[in-house]
C-alpha atoms as a PDB file:
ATOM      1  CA  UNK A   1     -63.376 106.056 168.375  1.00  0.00           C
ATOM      2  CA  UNK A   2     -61.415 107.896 165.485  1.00  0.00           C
ATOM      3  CA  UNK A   3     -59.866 106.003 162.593  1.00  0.00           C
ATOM      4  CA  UNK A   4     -56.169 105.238 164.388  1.00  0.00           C
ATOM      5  CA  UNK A   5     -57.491 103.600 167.442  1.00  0.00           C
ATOM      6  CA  UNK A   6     -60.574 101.848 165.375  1.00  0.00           C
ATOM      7  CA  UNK A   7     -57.459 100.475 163.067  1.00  0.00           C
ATOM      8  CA  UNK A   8     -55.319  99.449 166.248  1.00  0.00           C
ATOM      9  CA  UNK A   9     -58.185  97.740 167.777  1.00  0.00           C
ATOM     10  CA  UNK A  10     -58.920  95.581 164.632  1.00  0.00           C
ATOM     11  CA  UNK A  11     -55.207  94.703 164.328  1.00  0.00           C
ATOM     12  CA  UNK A  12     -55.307  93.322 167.987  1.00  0.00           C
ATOM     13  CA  UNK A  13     -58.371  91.390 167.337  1.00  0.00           C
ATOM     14  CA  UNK A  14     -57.034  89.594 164.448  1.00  0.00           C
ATOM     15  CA  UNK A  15     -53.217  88.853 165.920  1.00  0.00           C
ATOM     16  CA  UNK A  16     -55.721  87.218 168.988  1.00  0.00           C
ATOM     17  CA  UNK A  17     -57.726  85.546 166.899  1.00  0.00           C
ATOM     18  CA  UNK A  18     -54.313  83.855 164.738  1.00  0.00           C
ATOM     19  CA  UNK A  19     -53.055  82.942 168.208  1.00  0.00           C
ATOM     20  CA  UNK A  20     -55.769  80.878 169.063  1.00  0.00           C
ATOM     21  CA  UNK A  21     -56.550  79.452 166.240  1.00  0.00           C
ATOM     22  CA  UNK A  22     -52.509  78.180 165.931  1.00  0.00           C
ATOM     23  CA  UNK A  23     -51.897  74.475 167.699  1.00  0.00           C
ATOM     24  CA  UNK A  24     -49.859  74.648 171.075  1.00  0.00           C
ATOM     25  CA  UNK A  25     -46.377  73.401 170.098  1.00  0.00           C
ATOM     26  CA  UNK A  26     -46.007  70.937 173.447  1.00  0.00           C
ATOM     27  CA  UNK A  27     -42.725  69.770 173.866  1.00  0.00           C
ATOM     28  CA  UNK A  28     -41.669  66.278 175.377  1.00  0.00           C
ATOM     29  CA  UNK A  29     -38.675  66.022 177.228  1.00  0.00           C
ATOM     30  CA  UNK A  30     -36.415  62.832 177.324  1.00  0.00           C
ATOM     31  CA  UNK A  31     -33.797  62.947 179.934  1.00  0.00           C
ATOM     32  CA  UNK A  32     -31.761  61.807 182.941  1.00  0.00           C
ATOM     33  CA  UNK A  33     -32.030  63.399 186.069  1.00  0.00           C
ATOM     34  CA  UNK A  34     -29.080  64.141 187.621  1.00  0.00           C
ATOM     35  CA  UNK A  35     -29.981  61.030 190.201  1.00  0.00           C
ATOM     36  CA  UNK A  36     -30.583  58.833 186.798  1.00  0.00           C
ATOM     37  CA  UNK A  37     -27.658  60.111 185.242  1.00  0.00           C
ATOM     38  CA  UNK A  38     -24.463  57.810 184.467  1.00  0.00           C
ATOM     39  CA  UNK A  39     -22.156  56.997 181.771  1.00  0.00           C
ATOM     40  CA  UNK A  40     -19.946  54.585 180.873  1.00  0.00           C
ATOM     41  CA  UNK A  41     -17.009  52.827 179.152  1.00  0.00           C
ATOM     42  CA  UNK A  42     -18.594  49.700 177.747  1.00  0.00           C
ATOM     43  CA  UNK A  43     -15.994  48.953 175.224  1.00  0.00           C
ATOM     44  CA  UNK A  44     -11.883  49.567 176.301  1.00  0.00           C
ATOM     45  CA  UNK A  45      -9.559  47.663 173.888  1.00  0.00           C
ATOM     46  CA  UNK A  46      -6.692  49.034 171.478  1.00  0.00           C
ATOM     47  CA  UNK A  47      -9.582  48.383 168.502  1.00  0.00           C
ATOM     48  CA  UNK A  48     -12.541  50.172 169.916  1.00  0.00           C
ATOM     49  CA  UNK A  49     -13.460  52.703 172.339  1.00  0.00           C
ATOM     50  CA  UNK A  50     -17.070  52.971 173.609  1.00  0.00           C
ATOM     51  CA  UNK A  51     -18.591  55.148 175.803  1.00  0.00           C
ATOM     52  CA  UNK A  52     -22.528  54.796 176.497  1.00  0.00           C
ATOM     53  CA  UNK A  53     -25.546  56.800 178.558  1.00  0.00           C
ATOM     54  CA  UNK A  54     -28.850  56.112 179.316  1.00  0.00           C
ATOM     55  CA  UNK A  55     -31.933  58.218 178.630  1.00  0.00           C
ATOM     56  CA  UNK A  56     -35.082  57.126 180.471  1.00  0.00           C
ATOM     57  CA  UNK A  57     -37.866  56.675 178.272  1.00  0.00           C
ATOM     58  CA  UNK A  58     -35.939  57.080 175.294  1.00  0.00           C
ATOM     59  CA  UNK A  59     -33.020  54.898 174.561  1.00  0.00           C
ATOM     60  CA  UNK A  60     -28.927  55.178 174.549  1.00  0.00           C
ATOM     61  CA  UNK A  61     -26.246  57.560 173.456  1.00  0.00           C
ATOM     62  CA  UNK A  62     -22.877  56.273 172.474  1.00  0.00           C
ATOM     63  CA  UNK A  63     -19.867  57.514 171.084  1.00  0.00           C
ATOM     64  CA  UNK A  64     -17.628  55.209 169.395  1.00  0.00           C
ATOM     65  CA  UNK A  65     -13.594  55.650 168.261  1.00  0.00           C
ATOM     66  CA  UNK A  66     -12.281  52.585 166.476  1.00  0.00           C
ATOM     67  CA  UNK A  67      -8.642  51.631 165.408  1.00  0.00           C
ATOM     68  CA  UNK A  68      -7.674  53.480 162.276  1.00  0.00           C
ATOM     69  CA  UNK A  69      -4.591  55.611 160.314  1.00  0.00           C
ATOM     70  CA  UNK A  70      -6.941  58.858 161.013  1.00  0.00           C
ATOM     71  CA  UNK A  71      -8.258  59.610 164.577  1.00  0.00           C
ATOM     72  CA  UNK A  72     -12.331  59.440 163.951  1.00  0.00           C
ATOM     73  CA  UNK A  73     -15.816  59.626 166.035  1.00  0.00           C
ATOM     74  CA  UNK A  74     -19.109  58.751 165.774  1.00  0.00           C
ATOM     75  CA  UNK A  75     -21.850  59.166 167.802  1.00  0.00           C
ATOM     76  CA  UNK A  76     -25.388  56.783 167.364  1.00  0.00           C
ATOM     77  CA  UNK A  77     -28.471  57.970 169.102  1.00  0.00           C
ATOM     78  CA  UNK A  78     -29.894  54.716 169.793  1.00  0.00           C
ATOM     79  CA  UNK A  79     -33.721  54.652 170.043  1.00  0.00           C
ATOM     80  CA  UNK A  80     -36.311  52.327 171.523  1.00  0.00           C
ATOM     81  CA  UNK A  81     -38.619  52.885 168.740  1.00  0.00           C
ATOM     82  CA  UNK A  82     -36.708  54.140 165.580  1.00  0.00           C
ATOM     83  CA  UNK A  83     -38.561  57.147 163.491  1.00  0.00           C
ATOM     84  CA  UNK A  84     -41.267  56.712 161.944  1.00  0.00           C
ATOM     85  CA  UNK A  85     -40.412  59.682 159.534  1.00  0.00           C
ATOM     86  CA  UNK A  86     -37.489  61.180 158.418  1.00  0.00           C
ATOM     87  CA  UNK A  87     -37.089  64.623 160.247  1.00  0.00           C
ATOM     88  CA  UNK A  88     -34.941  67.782 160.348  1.00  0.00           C
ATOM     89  CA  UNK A  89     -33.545  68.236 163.859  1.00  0.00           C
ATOM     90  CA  UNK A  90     -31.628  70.275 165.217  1.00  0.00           C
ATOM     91  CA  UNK A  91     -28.563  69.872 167.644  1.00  0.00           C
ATOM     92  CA  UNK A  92     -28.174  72.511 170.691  1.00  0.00           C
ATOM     93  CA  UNK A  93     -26.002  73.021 173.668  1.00  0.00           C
ATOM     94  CA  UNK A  94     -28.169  73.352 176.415  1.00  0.00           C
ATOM     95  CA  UNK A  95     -26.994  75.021 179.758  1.00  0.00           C
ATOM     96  CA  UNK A  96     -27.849  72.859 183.082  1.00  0.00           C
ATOM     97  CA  UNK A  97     -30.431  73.992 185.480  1.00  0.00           C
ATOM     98  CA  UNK A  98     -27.258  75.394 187.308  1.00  0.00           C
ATOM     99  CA  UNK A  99     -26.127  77.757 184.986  1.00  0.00           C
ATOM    100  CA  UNK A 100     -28.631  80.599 185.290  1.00  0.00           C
ATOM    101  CA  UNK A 101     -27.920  83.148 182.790  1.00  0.00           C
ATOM    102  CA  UNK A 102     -26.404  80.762 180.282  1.00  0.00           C
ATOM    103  CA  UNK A 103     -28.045  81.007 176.849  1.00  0.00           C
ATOM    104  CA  UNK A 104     -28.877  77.722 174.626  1.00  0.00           C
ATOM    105  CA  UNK A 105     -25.956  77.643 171.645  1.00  0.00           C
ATOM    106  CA  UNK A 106     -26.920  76.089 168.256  1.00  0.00           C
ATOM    107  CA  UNK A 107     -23.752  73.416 167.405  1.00  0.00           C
ATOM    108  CA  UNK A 108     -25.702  71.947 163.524  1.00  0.00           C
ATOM    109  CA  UNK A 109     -28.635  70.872 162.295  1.00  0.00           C
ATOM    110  CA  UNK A 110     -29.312  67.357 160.872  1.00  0.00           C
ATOM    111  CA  UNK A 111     -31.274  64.884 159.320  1.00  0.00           C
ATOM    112  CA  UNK A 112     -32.928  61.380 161.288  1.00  0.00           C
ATOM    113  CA  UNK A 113     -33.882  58.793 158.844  1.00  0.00           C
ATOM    114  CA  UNK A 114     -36.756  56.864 159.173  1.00  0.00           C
ATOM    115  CA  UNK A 115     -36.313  53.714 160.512  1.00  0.00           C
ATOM    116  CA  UNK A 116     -32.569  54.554 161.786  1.00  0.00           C
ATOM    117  CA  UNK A 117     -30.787  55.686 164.679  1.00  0.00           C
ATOM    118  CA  UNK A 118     -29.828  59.146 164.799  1.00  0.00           C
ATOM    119  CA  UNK A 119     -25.867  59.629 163.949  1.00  0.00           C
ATOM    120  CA  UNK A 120     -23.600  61.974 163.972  1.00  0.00           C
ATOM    121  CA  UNK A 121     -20.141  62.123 162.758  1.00  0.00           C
ATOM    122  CA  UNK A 122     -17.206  64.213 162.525  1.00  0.00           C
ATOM    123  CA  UNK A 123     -16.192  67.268 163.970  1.00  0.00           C
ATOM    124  CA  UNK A 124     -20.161  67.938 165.357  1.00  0.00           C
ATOM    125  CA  UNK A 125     -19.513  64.594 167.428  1.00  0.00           C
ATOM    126  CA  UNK A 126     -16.352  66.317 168.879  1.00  0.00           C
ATOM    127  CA  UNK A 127     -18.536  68.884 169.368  1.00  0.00           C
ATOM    128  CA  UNK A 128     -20.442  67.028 172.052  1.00  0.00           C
ATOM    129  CA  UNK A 129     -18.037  65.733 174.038  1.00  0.00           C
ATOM    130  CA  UNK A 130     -16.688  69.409 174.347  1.00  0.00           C
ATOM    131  CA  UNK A 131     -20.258  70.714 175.281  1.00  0.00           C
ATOM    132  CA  UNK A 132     -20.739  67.694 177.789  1.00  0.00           C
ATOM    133  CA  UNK A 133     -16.907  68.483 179.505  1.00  0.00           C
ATOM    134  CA  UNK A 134     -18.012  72.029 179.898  1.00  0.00           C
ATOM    135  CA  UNK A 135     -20.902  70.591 181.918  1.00  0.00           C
ATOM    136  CA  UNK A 136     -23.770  71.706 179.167  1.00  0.00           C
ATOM    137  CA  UNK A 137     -26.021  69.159 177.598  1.00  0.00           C
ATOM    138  CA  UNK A 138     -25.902  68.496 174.082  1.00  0.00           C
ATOM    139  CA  UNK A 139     -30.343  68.180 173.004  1.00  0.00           C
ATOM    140  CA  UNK A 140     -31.880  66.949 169.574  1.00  0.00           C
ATOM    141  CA  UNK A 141     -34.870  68.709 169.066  1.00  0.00           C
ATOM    142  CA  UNK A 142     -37.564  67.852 166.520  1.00  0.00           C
ATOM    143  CA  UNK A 143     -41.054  67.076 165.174  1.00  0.00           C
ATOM    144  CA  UNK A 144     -42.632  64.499 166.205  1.00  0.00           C
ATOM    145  CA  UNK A 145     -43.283  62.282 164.081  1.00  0.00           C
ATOM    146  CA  UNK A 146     -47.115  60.930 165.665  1.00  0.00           C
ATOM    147  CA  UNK A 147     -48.043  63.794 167.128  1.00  0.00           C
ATOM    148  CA  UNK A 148     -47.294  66.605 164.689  1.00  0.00           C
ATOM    149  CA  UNK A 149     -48.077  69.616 166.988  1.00  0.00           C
ATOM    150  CA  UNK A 150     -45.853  68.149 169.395  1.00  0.00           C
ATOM    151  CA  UNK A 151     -41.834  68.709 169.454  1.00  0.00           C
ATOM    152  CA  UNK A 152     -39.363  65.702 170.688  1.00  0.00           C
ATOM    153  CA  UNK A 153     -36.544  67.213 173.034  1.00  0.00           C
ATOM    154  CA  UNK A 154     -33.876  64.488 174.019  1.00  0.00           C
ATOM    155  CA  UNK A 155     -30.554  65.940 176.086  1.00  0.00           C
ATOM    156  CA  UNK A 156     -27.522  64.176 176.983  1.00  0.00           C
ATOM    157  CA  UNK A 157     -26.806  65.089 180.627  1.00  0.00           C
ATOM    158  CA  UNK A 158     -23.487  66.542 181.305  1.00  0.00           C
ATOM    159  CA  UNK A 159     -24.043  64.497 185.237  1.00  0.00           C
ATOM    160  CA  UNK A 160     -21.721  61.782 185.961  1.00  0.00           C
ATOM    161  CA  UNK A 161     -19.850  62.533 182.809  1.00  0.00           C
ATOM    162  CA  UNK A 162     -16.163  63.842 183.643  1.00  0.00           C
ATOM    163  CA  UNK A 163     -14.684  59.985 185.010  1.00  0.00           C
ATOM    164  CA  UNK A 164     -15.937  58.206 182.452  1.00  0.00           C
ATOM    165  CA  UNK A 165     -14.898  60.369 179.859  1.00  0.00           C
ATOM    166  CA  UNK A 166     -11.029  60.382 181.155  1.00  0.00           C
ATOM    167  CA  UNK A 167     -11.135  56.307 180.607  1.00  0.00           C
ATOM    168  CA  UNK A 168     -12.504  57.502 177.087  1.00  0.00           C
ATOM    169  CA  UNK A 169     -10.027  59.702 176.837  1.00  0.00           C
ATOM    170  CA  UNK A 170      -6.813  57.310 177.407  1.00  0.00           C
ATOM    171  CA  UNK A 171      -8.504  54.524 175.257  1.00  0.00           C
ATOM    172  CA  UNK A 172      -8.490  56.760 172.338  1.00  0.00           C
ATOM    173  CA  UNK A 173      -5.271  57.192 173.247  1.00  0.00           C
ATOM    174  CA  UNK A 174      -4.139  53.538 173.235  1.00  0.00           C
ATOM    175  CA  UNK A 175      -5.945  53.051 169.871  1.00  0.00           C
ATOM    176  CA  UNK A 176      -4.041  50.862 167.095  1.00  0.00           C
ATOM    177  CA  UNK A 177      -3.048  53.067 164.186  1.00  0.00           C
ATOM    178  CA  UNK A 178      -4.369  51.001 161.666  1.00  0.00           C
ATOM    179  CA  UNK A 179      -7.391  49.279 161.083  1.00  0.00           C
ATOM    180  CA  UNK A 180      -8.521  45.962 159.445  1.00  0.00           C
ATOM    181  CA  UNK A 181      -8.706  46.976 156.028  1.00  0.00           C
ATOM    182  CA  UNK A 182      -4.778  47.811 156.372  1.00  0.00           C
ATOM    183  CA  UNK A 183      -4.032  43.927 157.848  1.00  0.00           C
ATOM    184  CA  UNK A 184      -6.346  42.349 155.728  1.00  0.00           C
ATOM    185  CA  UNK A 185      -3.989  41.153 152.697  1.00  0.00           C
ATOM    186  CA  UNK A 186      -0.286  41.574 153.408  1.00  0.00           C
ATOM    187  CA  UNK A 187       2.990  40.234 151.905  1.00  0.00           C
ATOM    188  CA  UNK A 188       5.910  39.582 154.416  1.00  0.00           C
ATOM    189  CA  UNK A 189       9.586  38.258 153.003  1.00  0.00           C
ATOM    190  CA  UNK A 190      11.972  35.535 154.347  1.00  0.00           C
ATOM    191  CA  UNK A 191      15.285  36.016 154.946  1.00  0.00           C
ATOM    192  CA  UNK A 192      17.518  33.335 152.236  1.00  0.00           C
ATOM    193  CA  UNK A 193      16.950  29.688 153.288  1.00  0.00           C
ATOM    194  CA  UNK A 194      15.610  30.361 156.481  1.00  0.00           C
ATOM    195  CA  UNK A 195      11.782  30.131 157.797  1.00  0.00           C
ATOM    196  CA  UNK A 196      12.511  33.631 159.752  1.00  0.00           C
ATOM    197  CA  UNK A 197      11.145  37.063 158.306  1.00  0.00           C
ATOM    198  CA  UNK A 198      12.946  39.582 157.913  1.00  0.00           C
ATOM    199  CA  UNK A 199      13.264  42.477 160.146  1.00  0.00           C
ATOM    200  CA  UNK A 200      10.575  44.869 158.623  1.00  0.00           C
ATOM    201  CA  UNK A 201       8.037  41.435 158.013  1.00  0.00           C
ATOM    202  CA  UNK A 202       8.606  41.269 161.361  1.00  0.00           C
ATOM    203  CA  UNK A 203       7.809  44.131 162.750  1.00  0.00           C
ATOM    204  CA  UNK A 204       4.451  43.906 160.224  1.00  0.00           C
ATOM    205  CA  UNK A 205       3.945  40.886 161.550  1.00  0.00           C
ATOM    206  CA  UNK A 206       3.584  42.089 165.048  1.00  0.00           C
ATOM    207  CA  UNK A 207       0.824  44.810 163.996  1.00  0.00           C
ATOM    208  CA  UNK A 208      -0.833  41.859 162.360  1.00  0.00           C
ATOM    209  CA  UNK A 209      -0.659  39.926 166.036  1.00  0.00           C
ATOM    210  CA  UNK A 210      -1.559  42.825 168.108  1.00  0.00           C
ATOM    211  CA  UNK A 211      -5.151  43.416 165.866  1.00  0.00           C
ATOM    212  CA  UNK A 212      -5.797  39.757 165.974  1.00  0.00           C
ATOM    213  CA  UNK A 213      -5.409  39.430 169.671  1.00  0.00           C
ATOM    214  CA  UNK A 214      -7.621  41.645 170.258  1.00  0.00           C
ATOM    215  CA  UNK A 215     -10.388  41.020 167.825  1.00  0.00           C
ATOM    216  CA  UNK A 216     -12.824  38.861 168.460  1.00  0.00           C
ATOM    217  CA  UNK A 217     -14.307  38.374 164.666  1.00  0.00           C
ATOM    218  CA  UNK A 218     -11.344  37.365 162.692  1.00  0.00           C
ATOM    219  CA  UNK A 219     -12.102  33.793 161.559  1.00  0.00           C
ATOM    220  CA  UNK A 220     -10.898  33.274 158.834  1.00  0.00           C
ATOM    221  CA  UNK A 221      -6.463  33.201 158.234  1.00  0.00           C
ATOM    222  CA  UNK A 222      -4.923  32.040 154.789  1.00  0.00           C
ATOM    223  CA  UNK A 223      -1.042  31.616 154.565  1.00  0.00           C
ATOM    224  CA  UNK A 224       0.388  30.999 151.016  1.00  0.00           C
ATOM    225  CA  UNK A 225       4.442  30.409 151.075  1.00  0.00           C
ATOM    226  CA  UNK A 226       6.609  30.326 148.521  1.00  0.00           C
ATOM    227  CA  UNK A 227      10.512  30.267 147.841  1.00  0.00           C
ATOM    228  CA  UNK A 228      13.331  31.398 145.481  1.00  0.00           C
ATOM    229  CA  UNK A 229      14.429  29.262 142.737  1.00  0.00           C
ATOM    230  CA  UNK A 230      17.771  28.800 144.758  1.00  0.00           C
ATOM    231  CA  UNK A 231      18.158  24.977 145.489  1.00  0.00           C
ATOM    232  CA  UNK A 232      16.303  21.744 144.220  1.00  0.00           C
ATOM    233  CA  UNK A 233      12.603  21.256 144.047  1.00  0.00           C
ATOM    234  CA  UNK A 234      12.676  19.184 147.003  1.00  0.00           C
ATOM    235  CA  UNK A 235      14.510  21.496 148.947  1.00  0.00           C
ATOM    236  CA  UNK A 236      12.205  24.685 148.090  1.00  0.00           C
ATOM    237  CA  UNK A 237       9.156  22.797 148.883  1.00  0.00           C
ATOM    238  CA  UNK A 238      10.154  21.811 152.032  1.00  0.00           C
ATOM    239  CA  UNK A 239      11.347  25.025 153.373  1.00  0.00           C
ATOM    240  CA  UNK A 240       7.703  26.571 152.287  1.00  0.00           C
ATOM    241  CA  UNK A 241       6.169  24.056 154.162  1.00  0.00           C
ATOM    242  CA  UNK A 242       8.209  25.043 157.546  1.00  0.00           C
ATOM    243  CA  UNK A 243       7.807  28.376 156.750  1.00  0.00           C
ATOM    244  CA  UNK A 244       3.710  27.241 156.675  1.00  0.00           C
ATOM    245  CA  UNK A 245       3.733  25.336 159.514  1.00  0.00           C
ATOM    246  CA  UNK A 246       5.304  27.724 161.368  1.00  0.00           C
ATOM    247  CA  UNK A 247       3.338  30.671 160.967  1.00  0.00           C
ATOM    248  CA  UNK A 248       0.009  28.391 161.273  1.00  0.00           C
ATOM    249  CA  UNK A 249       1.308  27.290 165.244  1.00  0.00           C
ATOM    250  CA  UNK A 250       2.104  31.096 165.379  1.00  0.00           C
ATOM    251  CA  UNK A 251      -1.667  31.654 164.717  1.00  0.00           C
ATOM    252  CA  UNK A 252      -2.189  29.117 166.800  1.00  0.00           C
ATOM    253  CA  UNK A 253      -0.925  30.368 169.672  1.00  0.00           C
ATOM    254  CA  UNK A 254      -2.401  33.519 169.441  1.00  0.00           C
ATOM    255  CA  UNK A 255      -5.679  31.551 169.985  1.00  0.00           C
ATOM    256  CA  UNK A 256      -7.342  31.021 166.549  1.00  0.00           C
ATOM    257  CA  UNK A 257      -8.436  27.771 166.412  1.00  0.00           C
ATOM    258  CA  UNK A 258      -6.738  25.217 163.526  1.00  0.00           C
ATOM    259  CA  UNK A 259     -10.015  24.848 161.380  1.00  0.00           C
ATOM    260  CA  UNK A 260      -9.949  28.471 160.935  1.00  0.00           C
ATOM    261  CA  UNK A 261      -6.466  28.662 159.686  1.00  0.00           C
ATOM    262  CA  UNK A 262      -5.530  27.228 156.098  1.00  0.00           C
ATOM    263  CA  UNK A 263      -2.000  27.020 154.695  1.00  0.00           C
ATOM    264  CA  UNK A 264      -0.768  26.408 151.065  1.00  0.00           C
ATOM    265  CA  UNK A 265       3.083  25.311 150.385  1.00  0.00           C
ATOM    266  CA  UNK A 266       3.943  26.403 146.878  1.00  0.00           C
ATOM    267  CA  UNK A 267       7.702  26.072 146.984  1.00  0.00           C
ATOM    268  CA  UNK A 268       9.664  27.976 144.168  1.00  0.00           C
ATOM    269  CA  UNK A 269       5.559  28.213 141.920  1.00  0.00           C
ATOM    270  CA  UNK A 270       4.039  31.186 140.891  1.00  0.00           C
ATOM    271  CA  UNK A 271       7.567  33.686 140.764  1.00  0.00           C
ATOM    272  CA  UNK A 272       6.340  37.313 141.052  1.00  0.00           C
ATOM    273  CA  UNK A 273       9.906  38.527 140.136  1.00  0.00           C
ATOM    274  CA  UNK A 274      12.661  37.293 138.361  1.00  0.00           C
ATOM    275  CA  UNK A 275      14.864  35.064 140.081  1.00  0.00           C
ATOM    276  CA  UNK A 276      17.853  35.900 138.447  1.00  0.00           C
ATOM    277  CA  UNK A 277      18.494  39.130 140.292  1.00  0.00           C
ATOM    278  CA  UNK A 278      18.667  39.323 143.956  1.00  0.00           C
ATOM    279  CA  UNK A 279      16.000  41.738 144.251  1.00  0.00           C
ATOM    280  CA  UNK A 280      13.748  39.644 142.375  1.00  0.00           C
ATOM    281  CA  UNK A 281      14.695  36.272 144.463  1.00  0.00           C
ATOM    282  CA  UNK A 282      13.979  38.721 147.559  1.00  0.00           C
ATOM    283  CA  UNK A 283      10.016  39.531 146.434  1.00  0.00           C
ATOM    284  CA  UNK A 284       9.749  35.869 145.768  1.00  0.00           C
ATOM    285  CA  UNK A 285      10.825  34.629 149.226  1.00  0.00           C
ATOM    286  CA  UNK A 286       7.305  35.424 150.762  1.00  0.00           C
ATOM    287  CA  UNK A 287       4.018  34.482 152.563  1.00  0.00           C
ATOM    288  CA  UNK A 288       0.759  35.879 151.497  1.00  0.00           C
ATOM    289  CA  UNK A 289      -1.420  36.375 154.767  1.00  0.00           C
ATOM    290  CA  UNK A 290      -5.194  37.318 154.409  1.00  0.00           C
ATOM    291  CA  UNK A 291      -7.614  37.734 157.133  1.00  0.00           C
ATOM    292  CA  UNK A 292     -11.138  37.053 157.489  1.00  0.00           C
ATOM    293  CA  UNK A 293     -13.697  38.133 159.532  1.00  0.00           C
ATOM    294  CA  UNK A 294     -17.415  38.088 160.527  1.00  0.00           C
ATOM    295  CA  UNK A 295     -19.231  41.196 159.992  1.00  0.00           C
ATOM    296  CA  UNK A 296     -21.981  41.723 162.742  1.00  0.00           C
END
């Protein structure tokens, strides 16, 4: 055997010898069969859109649009049994069992936290939905965090997916364009001697309606009225307290119950502006309206 092949021989030996003495990598799969596969719209209201699919074994995936100024997405990775380490995973578009030929497509790589849900946000959660309406499947792959010779592979099956995801679709769609931080604390004017807004408080007023209709966490409403100086004391007082009362049976009626609603009548008190302008008697013929809610 001359020097070349003696040299060759050795190198095989050796690459052999690394191989074997390298752990296997298994992988563990978690994820529907196309019989197992469904999704669905659990949430469909003009505050939240929620759209939710099972993975056997493993947990849920949902993506979530909520009422805002800015269109937004968010998807949680719900798990049965959160991680027990943080780990660096990464996110790729897998083609179905159909698609022979089709290679695997990297869309990001992220971080899990231990002890949370994996979450992704943003443009990568638009991502998703594009990869699942093209009929791939969107997979987190990772280290496992018991087994660390073993890798964690959990896909979101494109089965099932393109009905549900048109309901999606027109609930994001019928989304309110604000949110509750924007409602939360708002100032609407009176027209002069008269327990009617105005037309622009009005049409505030009905944003504030629609997100309270639909919410089912608001308990909390405070209404604070007050009046111009125009007129006696008498006279101011009582027209803040119709202008209270009012707006408290308008609460009412929108189904908040009257424990939950509190109303203060402070006639011509507490002037913002000066009343000696019209301008200034305008900012001071208002109601102060601030919502409270129960964070879940």
């Amino acid at each position: 055997m001359n020097n070349f092949s003696k040299m060759a021989w050795l190198n095989a030996s050796m690459l052999v010898g690394l191989m074997i003495s390298l752990p296997a990598q298994a992988t563990k799969q978690y994820v529907a069969t196309p019989a197992q596969s469904s999704w669905k719209v659990a949430v469909d209201t003009p505050l939240e859109c929620r759209m939710i699919h099972a993975i056997p074994s493993y947990g849920e995936a949902q993506f979530t649009s909520r009422a805002g100024k800015k269109i937004n997405l968010d998807f949680e990775l719900k798990m049965r049994r959160p991680m027990g380490e943080t780990r660096d995973v990464n996110l790729i578009s897998m083609p179905a069992r159909w698609m022979p030929g089709d290679a695997a497509e990297p869309i990001t790589r992220l971080t899990f936290f231990k002890q949370f849900d994996g979450y992704v946000g943003g443009q990568m959660a638009w991502a998703m939905l594009s990869e699942l309406e093209g009929g791939r499947y969107p997979t987190f792959s990772y280290q496992d965090w018991q087994h660390r010779n073993k890798m964690i592979e959990v896909s979101l099956a494109a089965v099932s997916f393109q009905t549900p995801y048109q309901q999606f679709s027109q609930c994001l769609d019928n989304l309110l364009p604000y949110s509750f931080e924007d409602i939360a604390f708002t100032v609407l004017h009176y027209d002069s001697d008269s327990d009617e807004l105005n037309k622009a408080s009005q049409k505030r007023l009905a944003q504030i309606t629609d997100f309270v209709r639909y919410s089912d966490d608001i308990d909390l409403v405070l209404l604070a009225t007050y009046t111009d100086s125009d007129g006696g004391k008498n006279v101011n007082q009582n027209l803040s307290e119709r202008r209270a009362k009012k707006l408290e049976e308008y609460f009412m009626s929108l189904g908040l119950p009257e424990n939950r609603i509190q109303v203060e009548a402070y006639g011509k008190r507490r002037p913002i502006a000066d009343n000696s302008t019209p301008i200034g008697r305008n900012k001071n013929r208002r109601v102060v309206i601030s919502l409270g809610r129960t964070i879940i």
